[in-house]
Structure formats: structure tokens, C-alpha cells
Protein backbone atom coordinates (compact mmCIF):
# COMPACT_ATOMS: atom_id res chain seq x y z
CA UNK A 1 -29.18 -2.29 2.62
CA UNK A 2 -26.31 -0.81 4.74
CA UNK A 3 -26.55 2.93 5.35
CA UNK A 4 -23.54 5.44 5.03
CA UNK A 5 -22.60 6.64 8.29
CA UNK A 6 -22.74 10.64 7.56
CA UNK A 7 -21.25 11.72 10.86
CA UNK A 8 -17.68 11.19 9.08
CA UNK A 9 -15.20 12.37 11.74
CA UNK A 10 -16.35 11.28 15.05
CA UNK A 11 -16.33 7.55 14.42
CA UNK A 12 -12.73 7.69 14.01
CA UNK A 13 -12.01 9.88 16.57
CA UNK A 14 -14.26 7.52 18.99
CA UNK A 15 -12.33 4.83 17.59
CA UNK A 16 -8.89 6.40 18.79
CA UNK A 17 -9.52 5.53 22.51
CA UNK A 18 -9.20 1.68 20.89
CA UNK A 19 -6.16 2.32 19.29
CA UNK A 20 -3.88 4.88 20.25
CA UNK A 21 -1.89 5.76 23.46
CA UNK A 22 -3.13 8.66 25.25
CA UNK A 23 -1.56 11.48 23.27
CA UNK A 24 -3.39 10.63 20.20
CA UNK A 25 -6.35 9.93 22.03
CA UNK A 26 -6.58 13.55 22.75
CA UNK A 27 -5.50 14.67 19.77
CA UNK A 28 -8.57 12.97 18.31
CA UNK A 29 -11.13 13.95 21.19
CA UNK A 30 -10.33 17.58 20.14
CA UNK A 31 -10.84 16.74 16.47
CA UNK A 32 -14.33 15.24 17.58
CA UNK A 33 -15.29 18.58 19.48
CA UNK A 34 -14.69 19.90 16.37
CA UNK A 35 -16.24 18.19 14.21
CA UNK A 36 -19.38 18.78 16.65
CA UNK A 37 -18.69 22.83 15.99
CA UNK A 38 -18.52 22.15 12.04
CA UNK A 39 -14.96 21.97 11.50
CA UNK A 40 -12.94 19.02 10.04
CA UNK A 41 -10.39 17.22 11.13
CA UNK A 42 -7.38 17.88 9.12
CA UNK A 43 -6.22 15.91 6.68
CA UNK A 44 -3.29 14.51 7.73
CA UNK A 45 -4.77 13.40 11.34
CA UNK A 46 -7.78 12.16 9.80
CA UNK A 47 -5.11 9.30 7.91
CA UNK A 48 -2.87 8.76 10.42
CA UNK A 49 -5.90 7.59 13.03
CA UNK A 50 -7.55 5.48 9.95
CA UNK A 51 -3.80 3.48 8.79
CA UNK A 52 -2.96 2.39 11.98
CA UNK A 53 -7.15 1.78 12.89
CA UNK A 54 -6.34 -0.72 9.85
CA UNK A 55 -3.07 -1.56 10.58
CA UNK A 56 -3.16 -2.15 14.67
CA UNK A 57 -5.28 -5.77 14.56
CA UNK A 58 -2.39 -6.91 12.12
CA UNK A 59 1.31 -5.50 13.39
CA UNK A 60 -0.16 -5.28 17.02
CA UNK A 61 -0.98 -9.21 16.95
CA UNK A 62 2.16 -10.09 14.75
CA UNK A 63 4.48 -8.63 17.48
CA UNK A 64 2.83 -10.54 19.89
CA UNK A 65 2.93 -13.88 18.00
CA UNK A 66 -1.14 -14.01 18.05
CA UNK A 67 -1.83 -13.34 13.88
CA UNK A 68 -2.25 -16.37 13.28
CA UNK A 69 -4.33 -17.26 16.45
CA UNK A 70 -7.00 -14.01 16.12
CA UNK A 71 -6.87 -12.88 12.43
CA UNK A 72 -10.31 -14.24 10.58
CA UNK A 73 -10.36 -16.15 7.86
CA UNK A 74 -13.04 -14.87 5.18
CA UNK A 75 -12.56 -16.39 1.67
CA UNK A 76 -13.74 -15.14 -1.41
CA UNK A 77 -16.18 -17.56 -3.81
CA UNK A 78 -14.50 -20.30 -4.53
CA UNK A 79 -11.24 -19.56 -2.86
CA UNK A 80 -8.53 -22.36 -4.25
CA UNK A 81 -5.70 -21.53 -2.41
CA UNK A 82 -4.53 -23.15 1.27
CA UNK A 83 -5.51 -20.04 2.80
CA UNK A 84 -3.63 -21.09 6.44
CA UNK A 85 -0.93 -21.68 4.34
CA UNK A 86 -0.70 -17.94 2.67
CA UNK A 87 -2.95 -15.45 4.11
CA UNK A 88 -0.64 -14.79 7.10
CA UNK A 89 2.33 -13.14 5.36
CA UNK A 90 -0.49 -11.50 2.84
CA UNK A 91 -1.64 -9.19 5.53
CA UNK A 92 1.62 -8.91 7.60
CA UNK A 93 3.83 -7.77 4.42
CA UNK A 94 1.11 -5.84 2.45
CA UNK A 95 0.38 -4.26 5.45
CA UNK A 96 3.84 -3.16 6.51
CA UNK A 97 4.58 -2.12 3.01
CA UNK A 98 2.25 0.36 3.11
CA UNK A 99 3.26 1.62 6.56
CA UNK A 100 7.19 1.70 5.52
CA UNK A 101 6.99 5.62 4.51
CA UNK A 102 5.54 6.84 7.36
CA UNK A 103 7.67 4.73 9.58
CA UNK A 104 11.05 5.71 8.05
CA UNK A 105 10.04 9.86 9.44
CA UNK A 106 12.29 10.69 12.07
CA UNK A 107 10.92 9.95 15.82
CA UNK A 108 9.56 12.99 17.42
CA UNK A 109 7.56 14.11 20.59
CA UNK A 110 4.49 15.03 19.04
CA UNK A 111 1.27 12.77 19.15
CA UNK A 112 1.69 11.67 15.66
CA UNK A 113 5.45 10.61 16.69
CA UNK A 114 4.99 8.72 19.39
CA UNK A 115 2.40 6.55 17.55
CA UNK A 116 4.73 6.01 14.91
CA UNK A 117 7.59 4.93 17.37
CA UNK A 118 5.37 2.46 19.14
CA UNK A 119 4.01 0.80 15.63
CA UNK A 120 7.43 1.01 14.42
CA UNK A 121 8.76 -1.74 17.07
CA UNK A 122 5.50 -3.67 16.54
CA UNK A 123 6.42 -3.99 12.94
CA UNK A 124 9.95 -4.79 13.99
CA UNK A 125 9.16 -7.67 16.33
CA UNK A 126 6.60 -8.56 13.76
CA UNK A 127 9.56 -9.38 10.93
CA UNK A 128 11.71 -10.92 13.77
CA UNK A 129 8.72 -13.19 14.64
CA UNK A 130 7.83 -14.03 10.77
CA UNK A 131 11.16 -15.60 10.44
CA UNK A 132 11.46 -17.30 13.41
CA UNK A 133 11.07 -20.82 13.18
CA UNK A 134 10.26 -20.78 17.25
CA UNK A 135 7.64 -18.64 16.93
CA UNK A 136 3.62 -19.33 17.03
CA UNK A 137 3.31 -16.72 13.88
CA UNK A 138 6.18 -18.34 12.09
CA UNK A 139 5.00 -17.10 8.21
CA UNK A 140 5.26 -20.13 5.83
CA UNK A 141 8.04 -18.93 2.67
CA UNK A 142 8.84 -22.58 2.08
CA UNK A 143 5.46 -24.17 0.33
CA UNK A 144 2.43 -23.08 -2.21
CA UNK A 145 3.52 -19.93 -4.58
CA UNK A 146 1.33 -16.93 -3.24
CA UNK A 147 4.48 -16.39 -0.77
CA UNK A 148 6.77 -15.36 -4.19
CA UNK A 149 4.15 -12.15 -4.25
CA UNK A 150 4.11 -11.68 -0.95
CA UNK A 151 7.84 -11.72 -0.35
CA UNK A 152 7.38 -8.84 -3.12
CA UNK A 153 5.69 -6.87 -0.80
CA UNK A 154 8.70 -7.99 2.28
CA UNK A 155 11.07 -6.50 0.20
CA UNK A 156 9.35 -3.60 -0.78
CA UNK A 157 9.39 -2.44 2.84
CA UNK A 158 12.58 -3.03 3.03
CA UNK A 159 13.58 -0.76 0.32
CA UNK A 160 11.08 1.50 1.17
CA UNK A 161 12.50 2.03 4.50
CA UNK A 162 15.99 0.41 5.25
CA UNK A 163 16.96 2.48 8.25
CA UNK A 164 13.82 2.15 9.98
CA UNK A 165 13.11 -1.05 9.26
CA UNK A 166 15.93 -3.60 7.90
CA UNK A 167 19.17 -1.96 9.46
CA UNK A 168 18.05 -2.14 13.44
CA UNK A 169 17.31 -5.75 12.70
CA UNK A 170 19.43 -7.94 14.68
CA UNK A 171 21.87 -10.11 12.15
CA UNK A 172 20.36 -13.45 13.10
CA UNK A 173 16.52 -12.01 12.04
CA UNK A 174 18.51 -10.77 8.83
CA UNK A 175 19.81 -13.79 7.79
CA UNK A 176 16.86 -15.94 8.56
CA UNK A 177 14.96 -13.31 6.29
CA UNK A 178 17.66 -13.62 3.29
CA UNK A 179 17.35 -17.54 3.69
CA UNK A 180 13.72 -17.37 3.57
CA UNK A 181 14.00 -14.99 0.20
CA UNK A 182 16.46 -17.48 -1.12
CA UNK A 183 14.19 -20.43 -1.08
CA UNK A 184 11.45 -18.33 -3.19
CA UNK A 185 13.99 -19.80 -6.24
CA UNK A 186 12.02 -23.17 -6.34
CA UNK A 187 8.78 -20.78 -7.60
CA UNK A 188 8.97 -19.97 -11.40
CA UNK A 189 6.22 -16.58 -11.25
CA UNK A 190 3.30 -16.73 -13.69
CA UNK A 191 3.56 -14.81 -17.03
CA UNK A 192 2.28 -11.87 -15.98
CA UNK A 193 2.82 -9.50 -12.99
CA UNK A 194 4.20 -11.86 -10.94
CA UNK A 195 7.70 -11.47 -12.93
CA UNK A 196 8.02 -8.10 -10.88
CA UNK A 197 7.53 -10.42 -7.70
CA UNK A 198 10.16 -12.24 -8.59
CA UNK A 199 12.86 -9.33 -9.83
CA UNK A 200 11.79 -7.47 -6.40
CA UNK A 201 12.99 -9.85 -3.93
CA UNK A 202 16.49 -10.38 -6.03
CA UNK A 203 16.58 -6.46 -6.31
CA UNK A 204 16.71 -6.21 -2.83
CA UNK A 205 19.00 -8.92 -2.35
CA UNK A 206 21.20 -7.26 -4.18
CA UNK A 207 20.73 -3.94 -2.17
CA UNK A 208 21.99 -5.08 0.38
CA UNK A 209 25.02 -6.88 -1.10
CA UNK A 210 23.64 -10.74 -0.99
CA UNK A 211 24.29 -13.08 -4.02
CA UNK A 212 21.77 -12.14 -6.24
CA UNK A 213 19.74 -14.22 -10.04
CA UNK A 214 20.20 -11.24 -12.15
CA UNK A 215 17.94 -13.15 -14.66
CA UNK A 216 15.33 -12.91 -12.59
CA UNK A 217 15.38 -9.31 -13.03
CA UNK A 218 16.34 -9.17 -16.21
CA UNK A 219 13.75 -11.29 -17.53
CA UNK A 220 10.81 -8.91 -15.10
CA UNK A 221 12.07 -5.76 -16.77
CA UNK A 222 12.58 -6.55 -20.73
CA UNK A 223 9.03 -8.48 -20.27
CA UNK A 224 7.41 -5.16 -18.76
CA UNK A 225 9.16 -3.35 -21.21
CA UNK A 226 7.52 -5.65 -23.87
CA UNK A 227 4.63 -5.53 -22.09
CA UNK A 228 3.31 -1.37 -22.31
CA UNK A 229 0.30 -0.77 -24.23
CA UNK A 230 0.63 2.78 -24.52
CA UNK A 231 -0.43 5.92 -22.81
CA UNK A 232 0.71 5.05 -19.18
CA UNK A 233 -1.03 1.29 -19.40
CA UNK A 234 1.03 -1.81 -19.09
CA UNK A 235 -0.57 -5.30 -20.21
CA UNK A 236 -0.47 -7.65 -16.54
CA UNK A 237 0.97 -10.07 -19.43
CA UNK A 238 0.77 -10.36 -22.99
CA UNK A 239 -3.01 -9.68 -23.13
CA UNK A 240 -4.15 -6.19 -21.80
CA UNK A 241 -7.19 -6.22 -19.42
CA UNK A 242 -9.01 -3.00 -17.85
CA UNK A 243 -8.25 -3.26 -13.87
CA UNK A 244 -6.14 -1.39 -11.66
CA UNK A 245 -3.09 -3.93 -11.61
CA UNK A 246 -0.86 -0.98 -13.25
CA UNK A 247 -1.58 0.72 -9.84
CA UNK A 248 -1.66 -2.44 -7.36
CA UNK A 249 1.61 -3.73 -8.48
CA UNK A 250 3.81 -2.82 -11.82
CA UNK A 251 4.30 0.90 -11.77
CA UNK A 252 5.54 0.82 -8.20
CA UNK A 253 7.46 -2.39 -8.36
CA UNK A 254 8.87 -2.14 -11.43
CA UNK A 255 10.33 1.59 -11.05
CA UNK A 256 11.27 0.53 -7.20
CA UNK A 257 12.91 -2.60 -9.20
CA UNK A 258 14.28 -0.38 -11.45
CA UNK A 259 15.96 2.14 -8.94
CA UNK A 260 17.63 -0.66 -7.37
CA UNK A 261 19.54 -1.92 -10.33
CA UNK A 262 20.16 1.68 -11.44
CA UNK A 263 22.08 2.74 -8.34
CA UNK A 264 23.90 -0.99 -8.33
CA UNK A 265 25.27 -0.03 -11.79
CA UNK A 266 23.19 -2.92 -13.63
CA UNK A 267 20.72 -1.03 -15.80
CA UNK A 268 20.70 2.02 -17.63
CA UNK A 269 19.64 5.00 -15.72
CA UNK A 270 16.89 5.77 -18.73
CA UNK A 271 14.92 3.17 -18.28
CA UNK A 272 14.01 4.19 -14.97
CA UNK A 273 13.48 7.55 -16.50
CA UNK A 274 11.28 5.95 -19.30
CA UNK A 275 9.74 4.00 -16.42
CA UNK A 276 8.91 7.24 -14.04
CA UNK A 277 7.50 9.34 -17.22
CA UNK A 278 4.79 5.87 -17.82
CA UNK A 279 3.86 6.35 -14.43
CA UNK A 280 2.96 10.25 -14.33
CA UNK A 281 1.27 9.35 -17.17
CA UNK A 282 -0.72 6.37 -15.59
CA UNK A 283 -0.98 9.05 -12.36
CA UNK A 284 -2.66 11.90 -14.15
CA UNK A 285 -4.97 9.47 -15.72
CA UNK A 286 -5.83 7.97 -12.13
CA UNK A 287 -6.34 11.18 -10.79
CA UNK A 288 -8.75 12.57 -13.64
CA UNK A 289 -11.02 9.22 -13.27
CA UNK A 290 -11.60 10.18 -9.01
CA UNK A 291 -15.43 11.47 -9.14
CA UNK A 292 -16.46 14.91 -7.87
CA UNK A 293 -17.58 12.96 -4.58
CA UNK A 294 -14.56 10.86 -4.21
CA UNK A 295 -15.40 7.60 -5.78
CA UNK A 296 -13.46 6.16 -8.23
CA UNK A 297 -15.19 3.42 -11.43
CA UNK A 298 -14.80 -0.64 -10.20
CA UNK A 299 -13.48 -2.53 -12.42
CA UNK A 300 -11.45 -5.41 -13.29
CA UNK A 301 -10.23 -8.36 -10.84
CA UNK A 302 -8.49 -7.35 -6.83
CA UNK A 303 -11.11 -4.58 -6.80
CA UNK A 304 -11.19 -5.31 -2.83
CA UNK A 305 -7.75 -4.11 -2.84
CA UNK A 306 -9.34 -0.38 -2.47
CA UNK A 307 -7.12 2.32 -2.04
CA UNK A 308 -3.98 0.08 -3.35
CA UNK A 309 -5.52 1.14 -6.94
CA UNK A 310 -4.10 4.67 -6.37
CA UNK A 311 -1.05 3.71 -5.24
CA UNK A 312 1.10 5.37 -8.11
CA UNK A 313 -0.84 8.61 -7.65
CA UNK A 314 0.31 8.73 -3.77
CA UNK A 315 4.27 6.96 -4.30
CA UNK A 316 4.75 10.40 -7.29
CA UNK A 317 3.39 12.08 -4.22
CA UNK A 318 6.03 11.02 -1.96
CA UNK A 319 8.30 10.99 -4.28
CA UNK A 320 7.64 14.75 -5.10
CA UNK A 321 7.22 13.55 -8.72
CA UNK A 322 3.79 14.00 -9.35
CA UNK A 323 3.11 15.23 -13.51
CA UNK A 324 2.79 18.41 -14.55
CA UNK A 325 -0.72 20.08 -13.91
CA UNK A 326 -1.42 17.63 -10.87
CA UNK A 327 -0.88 19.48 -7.05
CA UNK A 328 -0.01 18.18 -4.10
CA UNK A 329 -3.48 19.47 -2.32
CA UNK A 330 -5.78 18.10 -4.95
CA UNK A 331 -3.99 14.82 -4.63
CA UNK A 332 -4.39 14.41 -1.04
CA UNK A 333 -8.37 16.13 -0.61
CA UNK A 334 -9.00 13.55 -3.57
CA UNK A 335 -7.33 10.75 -2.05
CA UNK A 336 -8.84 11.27 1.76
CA UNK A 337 -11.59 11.86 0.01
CA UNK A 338 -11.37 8.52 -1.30
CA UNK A 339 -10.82 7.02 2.04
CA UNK A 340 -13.94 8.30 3.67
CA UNK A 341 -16.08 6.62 1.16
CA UNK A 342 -14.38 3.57 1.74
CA UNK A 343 -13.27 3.02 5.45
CA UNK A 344 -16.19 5.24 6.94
CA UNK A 345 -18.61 2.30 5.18
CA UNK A 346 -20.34 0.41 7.52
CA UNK A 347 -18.98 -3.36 7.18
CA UNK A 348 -15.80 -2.44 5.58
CA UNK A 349 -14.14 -3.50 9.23
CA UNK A 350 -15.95 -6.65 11.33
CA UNK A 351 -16.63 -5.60 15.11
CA UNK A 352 -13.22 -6.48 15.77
CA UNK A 353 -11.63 -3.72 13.57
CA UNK A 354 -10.50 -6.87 11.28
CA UNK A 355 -10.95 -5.43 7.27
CA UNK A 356 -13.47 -7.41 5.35
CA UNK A 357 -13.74 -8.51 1.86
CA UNK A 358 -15.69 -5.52 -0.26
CA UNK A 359 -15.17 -2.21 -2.15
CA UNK A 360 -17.26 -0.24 -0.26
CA UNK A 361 -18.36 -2.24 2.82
CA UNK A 362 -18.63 -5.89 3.17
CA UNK A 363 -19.16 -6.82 0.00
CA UNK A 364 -17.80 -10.36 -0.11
CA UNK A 365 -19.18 -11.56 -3.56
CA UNK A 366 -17.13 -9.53 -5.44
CA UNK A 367 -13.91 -11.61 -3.98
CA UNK A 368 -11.73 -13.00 -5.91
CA UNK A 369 -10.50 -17.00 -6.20
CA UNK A 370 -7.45 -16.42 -4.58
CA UNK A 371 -8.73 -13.08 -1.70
CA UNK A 372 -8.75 -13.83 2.02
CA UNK A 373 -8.77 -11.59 4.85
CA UNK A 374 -4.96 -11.37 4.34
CA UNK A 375 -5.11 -10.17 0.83
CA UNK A 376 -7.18 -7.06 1.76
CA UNK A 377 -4.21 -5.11 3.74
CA UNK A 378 -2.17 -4.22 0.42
CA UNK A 379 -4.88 -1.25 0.61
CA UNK A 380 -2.33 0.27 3.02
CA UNK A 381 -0.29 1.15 0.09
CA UNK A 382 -3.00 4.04 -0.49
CA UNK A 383 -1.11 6.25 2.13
CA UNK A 384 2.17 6.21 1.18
CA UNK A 385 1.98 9.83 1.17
CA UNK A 386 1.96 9.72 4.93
CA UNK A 387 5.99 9.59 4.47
CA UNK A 388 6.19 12.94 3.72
CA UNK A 389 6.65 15.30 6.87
CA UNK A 390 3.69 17.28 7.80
CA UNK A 391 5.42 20.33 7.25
CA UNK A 392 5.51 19.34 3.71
CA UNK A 393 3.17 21.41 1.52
CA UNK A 394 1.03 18.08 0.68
CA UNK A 395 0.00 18.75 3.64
CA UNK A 396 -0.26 22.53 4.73
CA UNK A 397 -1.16 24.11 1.30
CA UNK A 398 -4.73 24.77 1.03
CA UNK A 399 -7.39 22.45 0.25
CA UNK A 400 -8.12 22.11 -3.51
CA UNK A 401 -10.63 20.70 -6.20
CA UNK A 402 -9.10 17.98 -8.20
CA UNK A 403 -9.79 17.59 -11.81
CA UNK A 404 -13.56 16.35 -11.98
CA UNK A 405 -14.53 18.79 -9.41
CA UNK A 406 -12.88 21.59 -11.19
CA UNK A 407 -14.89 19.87 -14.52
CA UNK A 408 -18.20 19.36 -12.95
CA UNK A 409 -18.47 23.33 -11.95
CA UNK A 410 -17.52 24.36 -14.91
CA UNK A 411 -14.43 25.62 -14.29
CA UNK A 412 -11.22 26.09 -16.40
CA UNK A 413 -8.93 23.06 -16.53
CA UNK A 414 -6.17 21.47 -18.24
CA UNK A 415 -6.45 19.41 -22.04
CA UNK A 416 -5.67 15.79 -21.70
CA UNK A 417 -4.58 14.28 -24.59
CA UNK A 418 -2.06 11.19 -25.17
CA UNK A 419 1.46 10.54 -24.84
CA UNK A 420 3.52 8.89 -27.09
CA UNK A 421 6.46 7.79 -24.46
């Protein structure tokens, strides 16, 4: 049976040598000195150093037109897709979605800034590379239907952070990327989630003023609509299932959907309104069910999407929208948390710093038919909070229990009960 490593902070630290530029690398050193004395590394260091310890084997080798040559292949039981075929543009997109926030800050001179510069060209060669039809890591848009979801997660960067990332492309990488998005057409998305895949990719085409299928949108927002069970849940579909695909894919795309079409005039502002109070809702519930020791229950299918399941909880977060009764500092000491009982698992990363398929460590029978090594890096989507400055009182307010702490001591804490919105 793997064993926890307890010595939480200097692994990563250690690690930083591997994947950092000097600055960083000393920043970290002195966190490991002090974790040696007893104190910890703050917050907001400890998840920069473990994104981009996740992130580097992906955008570092996509810039360099080398994914496709180094990235492992793991499968989950019975895997039926053409994993060559998809997994590629599964880790580069889910990946960079989830980096998008912290990428759009504003360059600076501090450690932490000059990191973010250097990954944020790596990304940016890495989209010019994707599209290029020259290029070894060429991603394939053009056959098999896993690329429709993946797209999803393109665009989503995109939107997430078009001055950082979309507007200093140069206008032949832009077009090749709108010609790829175009040919997505041919795919008609499964009855279920997948409609949001679909509406995302003509939401941002529409952004940024290409012809656009309304329909496809339409269709991915009356069926949502349809779709909500109640109390912050949407049904993936017309039959509702327990697993955290509210959090991996329809509250975020469908209000980032929504946003789109509100500010191009084409929807009614109070949907997205409707749409943002569903996902406080869905938020608050997410961050009563994190544990007293920062684990969280498994269930349900993608569960080796790890922190992707909290991804509404951390995009209100960003979004300074979190609901009523839920603070900024219990989100993030829940959420990093969360994190260390993940990423500080031994197995959860191969010897090459590649993730591998698990919740908690290398746990590969509880993959999914369609997981690969690809599919894992949505879990970057866990850290959108990193988008938010560090002056921002997510980050410099004092630590703080969250809810099942604050339950487990006894302590006072807020009535939950249900909403009828």
C-alpha cells in the first residue's frame, strides 16, 4: 500500500529546482527552510509551484512540438476511444484552460511574475503549434468526436483570457484556429453535457465577431434550462446521476456561455442571473461536503478529474461571487487543502512529473472508458483562483475553518436549507 508522504512542503519546494527559473527556485528553497523551522509555505506559493509542477511536462513540450513525442499514454479499463487520435488536445486545452486566469495577471518582476511570463509564451507557441498543419504536435480537430469537448475547453481559454492569450496571436494562428472550430459542425454532441461543448465554441466565435450557429447555442441553453433538478443540481441529460459533472463542466460553461451571448445582445441578461444564483447554490453545497481534513466523498464517473470537481467553488472565487456565508479564506485553506491530499500522494505524478490516472495516487482502475493521460489535466481548472492578484484578500486575509471544520468542533455555523431558484 502506498504511504502518504507527511513532509508536505519540502517535496514541492525540492521539486522547484525541476521546474522553475532561478527566482522561484529561491523563493521555494526559503519556503523549505521554513518548513524545516515549522512554518508553512503560504498559500498562494504553495499553488503556484504545484500548477505549473502539473502544467510544465504539458505547455513546456507543446511549445516545443515534443507532446506528442514524450507525453505517456495510460488508458483507463477498457478505453474505446483512438487515444493518439484525442488525448493530445485533452491535456493541451484542459490544461491551458485552467492556467488562463493566472496568465491574463499583468507581467511583473516578482518571482511569481516572471514564471507566469515564461509559461505564458509556452502556452502561446503551444496554440500556434496545435494549429499548425507543419508542426510535429499538429492536434487532430478534423476526425473522432472527443475534439467537440475539447475545443470546449480551447475556447474557454480564450474567453477566459483574450488579451493574454487570443489577441497577441498572430492572424494566420487565428484563422487556422477559427477554421479548425468551424469544422467541429460535422459533430452533432451527445444529449447530455456535451450540448455546452458545442454552444461554447460558437459563443466564442461569436466573441470575437466570426459567423456564428446560433442554434447551437440556443439548443445548449433551453436544454440546460430544461435540464435543473433543483437546489443548485443540473441533470448531465434528461436523467440525473450523483457525480461532480455540475462542477467539471455545466455551471462554468454554461454561465461562461451565457455571458457571451448576454454582452452580444442575444439572450436575456436574467438568465445569466438565474444561471449565477444555481451556481452559488451548487458552490455552497460543494464547499459544505470538503471534510475537516480536506477530502472531499468520490463519486460518480471522471472522478480522476480531481480538483476540476470544485471548479465552480474557485471560478465564484475569481469572480468575487462566492454566496453569502462562504469567505474567501475558507475557500482557499479548504481548497489547498484539497490539493495536498491529492498532488502530495505518492503516484499521483509518474517519475517524469507526467499526472497519472487516480483520485488520490495512481489509482488506474477507477478510469473511465474514455480517460487517458490527456483527460487528467482538466484538474487544472481547480486553481482558477490563482487569477486573482495576490494582493487580493483571497489571499492575505487570515487563514480560516471552512464549514465542516467549524461543524466538527462544535462551533457556531450557518443553517443550510434549500433553494427554490
Amino acid at each position: 500500500m502506498e504511504r502518504r508522504n507527511f513532509i508536505k512542503i519540502a517535496p514541492l519546494a525540492g521539486l522547484a529546482g525541476a521546474i522553475a527559473p532561478a527566482g522561484v527556485l529561491a523563493s521555494a528553497m526559503n519556503a523549505r527552510s521554513a518548513s524545516v523551522m515549522g512554518a508553512a509555505m503560504p498559500d498562494r506559493q504553495y499553488q503556484v509551484n504545484l500548477l505549473h509542477r502539473i502544467a510544465r511536462p504539458v505547455v513546456e513540450n507543446m511549445s516545443r512540438g515534443t507532446l506528442k513525442k514524450n507525453m505517456p499514454l495510460e488508458k483507463g479499463p477498457g478505453y474505446g476511444l483512438a487515444v493518439e487520435k484525442v488525448t493530445y488536445l485533452e491535456a493541451f486545452a484542459r490544461c491551458i484552460s485552467g492556467l488562463a486566469p493566472w496568465l491574463a495577471l499583468p507581467d511583473d518582476t516578482t518571482a511569481e511574475g516572471k514564471l507566469r511570463q515564461e509559461v505564458r509564451g509556452q502556452v502561446l507557441q503551444g496554440i500556434v503549434n496545435a494549429v499548425n498543419p507543419s508542426s510535429p504536435d499538429y492536434l487532430n480537430f478534423r476526425s473522432e468526436g472527443q475534439p467537440l469537448v475539447d475545443a470546449a475547453y480551447l475556447c474557454q481559454t480564450f474567453m477566459r483570457a483574450p488579451e493574454a492569450l487570443w489577441q497577441p496571436l498572430d492572424n494566420a494562428t487565428k484563422a487556422n484556429v477559427v477554421k479548425e472550430l468551424k469544422e467541429l459542425r460535422r459533430i452533432r454532441p451527445a444529449y447530455n453535457n456535451w450540448l455546452l461543448f458545442a454552444g461554447m465554441v460558437e459563443a466564442f466565435l461569436l466573441s470575437i465577431s466570426e459567423e456564428w450557429e446560433p442554434m447551437r447555442t440556443m439548443v445548449a441553453t433551453r436544454k440546460i434550462q430544461e435540464w435543473y433538478a433543483g437546489d443548485g443540481f443540473y441533470s448531465d441529460g434528461p436523467q440525473f446521476s450523483l457525480d461532480y459533472y455540475n462542477g467539471y463542466v455545466i455551471h462554468p460553461m454554461f454561465t461562461d456561455m451565457l455571458k457571451v451571448l448576454v454582452d452580444k445582445g442575444q439572450w436575456a441578461k436574467a438568465d445569466l442571473e438565474q444561471g449565477i444564483k444555481r451556481m452559488q447554490r451548487y458552490a455552497e453545497l460543494q464547499e459544505r461536503m470538503i471534510a475537516p481534513d480536506g477530502t472531499y466523498p468520490a463519486l460518480g464517473r471522471s472522478m480522476t478529474y480531481r480538483t476540476a470537481a470544485f471548479q465552480p467553488l474557485v471560478q465564484l472565487a475569481l469572480q468575487h461571487q462566492l454566496p453569502e456565508g462562504v469567505t474567501p479564506a475558507q475557500v482557499r485553506c479548504a481548497m489547498t487543502a484539497i490539493m495536498k491530499n491529492i498532488f502530495e500522494m505518492e503516484g499521483t505524478f509518474d517519475k517524469q512529473g507526467w499526472l497519472q490516472l487516480g483520485i488520490c495516487g495512481h489509482q488506474p482502475e477507477v478510469a473511465d472508458v474514455y480517460t487517458s493521460t490527456g483527460s487528467l489535466y482538466i484538474c487544472t481548472n481547480g486553481f482558477l483562483a490563482l487569477g486573482l492578484p495576490a494582493t487580493d484578500p483571497f489571499w492575505t486575509d487570515p487563514a480560516a475553518e471552512w464549514t465542516a471544520q467549524k461543524v466538527w468542533s462544535g462551533k457556531k455555523i450557518k443553517k443550510d436549507y434549500h433553494v427554490n431558484y
